[in-house]
Protein backbone atom coordinates (compact mmCIF):
# COMPACT_ATOMS: atom_id res chain seq x y z
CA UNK A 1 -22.13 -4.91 -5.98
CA UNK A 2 -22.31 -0.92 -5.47
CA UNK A 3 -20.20 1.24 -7.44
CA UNK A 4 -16.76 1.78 -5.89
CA UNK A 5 -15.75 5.47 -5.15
CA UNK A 6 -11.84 6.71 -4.35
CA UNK A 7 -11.56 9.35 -2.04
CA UNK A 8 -8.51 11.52 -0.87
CA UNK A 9 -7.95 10.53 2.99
CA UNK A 10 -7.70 13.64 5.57
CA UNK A 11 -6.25 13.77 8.91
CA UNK A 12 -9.38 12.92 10.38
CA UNK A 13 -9.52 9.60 9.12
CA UNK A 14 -6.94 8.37 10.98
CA UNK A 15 -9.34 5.29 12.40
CA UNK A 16 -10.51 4.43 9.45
CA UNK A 17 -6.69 4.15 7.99
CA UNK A 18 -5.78 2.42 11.16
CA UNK A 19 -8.54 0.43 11.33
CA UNK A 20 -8.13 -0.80 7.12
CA UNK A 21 -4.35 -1.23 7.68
CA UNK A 22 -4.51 -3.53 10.16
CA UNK A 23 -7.73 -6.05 8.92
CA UNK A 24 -6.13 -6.02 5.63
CA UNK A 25 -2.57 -6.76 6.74
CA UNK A 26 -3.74 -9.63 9.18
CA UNK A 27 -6.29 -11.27 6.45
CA UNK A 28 -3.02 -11.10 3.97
CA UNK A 29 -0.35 -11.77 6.17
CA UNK A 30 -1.39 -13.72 9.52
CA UNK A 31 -1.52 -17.46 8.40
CA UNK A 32 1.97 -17.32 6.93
CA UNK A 33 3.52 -15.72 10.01
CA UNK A 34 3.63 -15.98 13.78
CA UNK A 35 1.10 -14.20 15.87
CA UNK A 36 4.18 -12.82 17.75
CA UNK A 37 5.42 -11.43 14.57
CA UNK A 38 1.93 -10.00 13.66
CA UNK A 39 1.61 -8.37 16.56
CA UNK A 40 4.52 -6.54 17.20
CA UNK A 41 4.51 -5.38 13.51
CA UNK A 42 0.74 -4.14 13.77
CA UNK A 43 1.43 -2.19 16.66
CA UNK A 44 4.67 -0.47 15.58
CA UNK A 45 2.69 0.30 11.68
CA UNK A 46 -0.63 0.98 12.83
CA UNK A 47 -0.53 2.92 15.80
CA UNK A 48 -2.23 6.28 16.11
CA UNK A 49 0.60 8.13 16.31
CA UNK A 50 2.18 6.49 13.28
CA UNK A 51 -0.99 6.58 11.09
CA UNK A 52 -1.96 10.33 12.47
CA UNK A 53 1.86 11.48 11.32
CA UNK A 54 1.76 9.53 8.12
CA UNK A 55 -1.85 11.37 7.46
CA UNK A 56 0.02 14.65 8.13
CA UNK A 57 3.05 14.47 6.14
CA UNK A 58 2.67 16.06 2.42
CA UNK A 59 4.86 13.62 0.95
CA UNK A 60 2.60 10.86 1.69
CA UNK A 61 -0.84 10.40 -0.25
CA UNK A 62 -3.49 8.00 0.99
CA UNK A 63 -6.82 7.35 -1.07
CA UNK A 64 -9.81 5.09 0.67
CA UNK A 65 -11.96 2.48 -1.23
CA UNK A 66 -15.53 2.98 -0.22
CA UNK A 67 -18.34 1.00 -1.09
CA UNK A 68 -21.27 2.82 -0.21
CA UNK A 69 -20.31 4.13 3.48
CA UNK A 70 -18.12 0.88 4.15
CA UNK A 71 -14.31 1.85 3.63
CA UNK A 72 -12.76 -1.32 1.83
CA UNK A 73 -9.57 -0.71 0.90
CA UNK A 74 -6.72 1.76 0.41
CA UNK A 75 -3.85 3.28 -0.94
CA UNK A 76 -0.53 5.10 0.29
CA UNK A 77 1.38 6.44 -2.00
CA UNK A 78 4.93 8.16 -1.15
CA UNK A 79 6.86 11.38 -2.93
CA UNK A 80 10.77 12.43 -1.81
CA UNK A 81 11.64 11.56 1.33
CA UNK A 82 8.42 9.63 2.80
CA UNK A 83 9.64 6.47 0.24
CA UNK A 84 10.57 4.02 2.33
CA UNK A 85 14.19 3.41 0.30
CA UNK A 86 14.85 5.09 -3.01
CA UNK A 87 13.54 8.47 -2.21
CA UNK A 88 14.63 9.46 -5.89
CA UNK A 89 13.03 13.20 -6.96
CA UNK A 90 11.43 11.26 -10.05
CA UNK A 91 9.46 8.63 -8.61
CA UNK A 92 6.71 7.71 -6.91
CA UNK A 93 6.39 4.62 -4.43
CA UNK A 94 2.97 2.31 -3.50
CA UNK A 95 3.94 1.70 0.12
CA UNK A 96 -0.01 -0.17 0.04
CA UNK A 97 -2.42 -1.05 -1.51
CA UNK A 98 -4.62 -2.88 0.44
CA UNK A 99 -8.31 -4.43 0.15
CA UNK A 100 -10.67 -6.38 2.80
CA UNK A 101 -10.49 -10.16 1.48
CA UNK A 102 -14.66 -9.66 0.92
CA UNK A 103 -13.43 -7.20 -1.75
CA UNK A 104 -10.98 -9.41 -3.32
CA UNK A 105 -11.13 -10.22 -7.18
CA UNK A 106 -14.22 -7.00 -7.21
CA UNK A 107 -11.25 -4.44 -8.80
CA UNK A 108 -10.64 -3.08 -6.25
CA UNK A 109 -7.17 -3.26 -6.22
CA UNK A 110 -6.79 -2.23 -9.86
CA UNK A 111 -9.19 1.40 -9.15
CA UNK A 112 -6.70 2.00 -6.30
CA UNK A 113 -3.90 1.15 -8.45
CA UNK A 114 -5.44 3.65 -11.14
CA UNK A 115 -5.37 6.38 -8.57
CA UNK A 116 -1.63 5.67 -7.84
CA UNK A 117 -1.01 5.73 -11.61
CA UNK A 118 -3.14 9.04 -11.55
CA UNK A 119 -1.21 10.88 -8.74
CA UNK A 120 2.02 9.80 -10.22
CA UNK A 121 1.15 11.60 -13.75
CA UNK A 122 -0.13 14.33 -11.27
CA UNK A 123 2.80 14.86 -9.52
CA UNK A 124 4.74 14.32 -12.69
CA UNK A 125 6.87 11.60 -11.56
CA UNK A 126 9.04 9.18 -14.57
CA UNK A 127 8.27 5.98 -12.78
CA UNK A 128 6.40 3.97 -9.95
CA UNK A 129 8.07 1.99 -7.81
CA UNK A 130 7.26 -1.03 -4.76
CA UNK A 131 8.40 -3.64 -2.84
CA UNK A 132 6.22 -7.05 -2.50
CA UNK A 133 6.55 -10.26 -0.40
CA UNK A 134 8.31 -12.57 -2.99
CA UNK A 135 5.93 -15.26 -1.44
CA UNK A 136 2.60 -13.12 -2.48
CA UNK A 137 1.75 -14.73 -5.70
CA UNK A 138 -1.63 -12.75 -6.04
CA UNK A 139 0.20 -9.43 -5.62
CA UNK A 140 2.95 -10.44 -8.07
CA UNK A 141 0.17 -11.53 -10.65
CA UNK A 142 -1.38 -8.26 -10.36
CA UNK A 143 1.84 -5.78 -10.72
CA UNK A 144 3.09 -7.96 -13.32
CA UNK A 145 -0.20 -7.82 -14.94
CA UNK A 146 -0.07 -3.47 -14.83
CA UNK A 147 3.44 -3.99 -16.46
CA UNK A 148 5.70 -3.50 -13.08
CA UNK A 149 9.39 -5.61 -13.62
CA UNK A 150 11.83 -6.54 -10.77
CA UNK A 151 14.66 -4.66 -10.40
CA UNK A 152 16.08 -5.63 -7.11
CA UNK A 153 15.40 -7.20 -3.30
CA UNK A 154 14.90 -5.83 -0.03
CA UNK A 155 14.72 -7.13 3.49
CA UNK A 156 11.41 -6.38 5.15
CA UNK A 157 11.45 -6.67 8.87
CA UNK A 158 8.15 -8.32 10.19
CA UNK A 159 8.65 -8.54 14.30
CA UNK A 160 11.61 -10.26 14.46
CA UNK A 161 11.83 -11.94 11.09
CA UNK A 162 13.66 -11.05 7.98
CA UNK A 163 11.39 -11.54 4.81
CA UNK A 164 12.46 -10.88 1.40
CA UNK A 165 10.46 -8.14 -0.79
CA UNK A 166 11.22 -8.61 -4.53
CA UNK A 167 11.70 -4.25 -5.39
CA UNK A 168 9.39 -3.91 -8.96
CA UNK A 169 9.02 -0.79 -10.51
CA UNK A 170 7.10 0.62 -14.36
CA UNK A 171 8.68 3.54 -16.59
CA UNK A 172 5.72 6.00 -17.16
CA UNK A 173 6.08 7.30 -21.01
């Protein structure tokens, strides 16, 4: 495997945001969920618009994975108000990390996780904060593994269904 390389995302890569977002949302998500649900929830998260004003807000940071010229994964990160929920002045929330399934178990997930940890010591935030599907073991693994604890639920809305997102967050020294 080629070296993997992190890259600030611009406004101009809306496509390739979109285009990551939803492949790596429907190889994670689809076979526990309806297509009905999928759908509606791709459209209303990954839509040009969306993605394009997402891209343009400065609270909101998104990295790409690229191996070689193939974009495999990436990372949205979120400052004051762009957090989905806490929007508290000190932190810093992973809205996504997401990685094609051919990338899985290849660290990818860990060098965008590094570049969260990164542009919260950047930023000069006290802690990092996200929600995760309490039914996805592998992503539970992995933010237990970097030292994230639970501190409370959520309700994420996927179409019409009500899923519940255990809220984990890790104290930065």
């Amino acid at each position: 495997m080629s070296s993997i390389i992190i890259n600030k995302a611009s406004a101009e890569d809306v496509e390739i945001v979109q285009s990551l977002g939803i492949q790596t949302f429907s190889e994670t998500f689809a076979e526990d969920n309806t297509e009905e649900a999928m759908k509606k929830y791709l459209e209303e998260s990954f839509n040009t618009e969306k993605i394009k004003s997402e891209l343009n807000n400065p609270d909101s940071h998104f990295y790409i994975a690229w191996e070689e010229d193939n974009p495999v994964g990436y990372l949205k990160v979120n400052a004051g108000n762009a957090q989905t929920e806490l929007q508290d002045a000190t932190s810093l929330e992973i809205e996504r990390i997401y990685v094609k399934k051919s990338h899985h178990g290849k660290k990818v997930g860990q060098l965008l996780y590094d570049q969260a940890l990164e542009t919260t010591q950047q930023l000069k935030k006290s802690y990092l904060w996200l929600g995760v599907w309490e039914e996805n073991q592998r992503a539970l693994q992995f933010y237990r593994k970097n030292g994230f604890v639970e501190f409370d639920k959520h309700i994420f809305r996927l179409g019409e269904e009500e899923q519940t997102d255990l809220m984990m967050k890790k104290m930065l020294d």
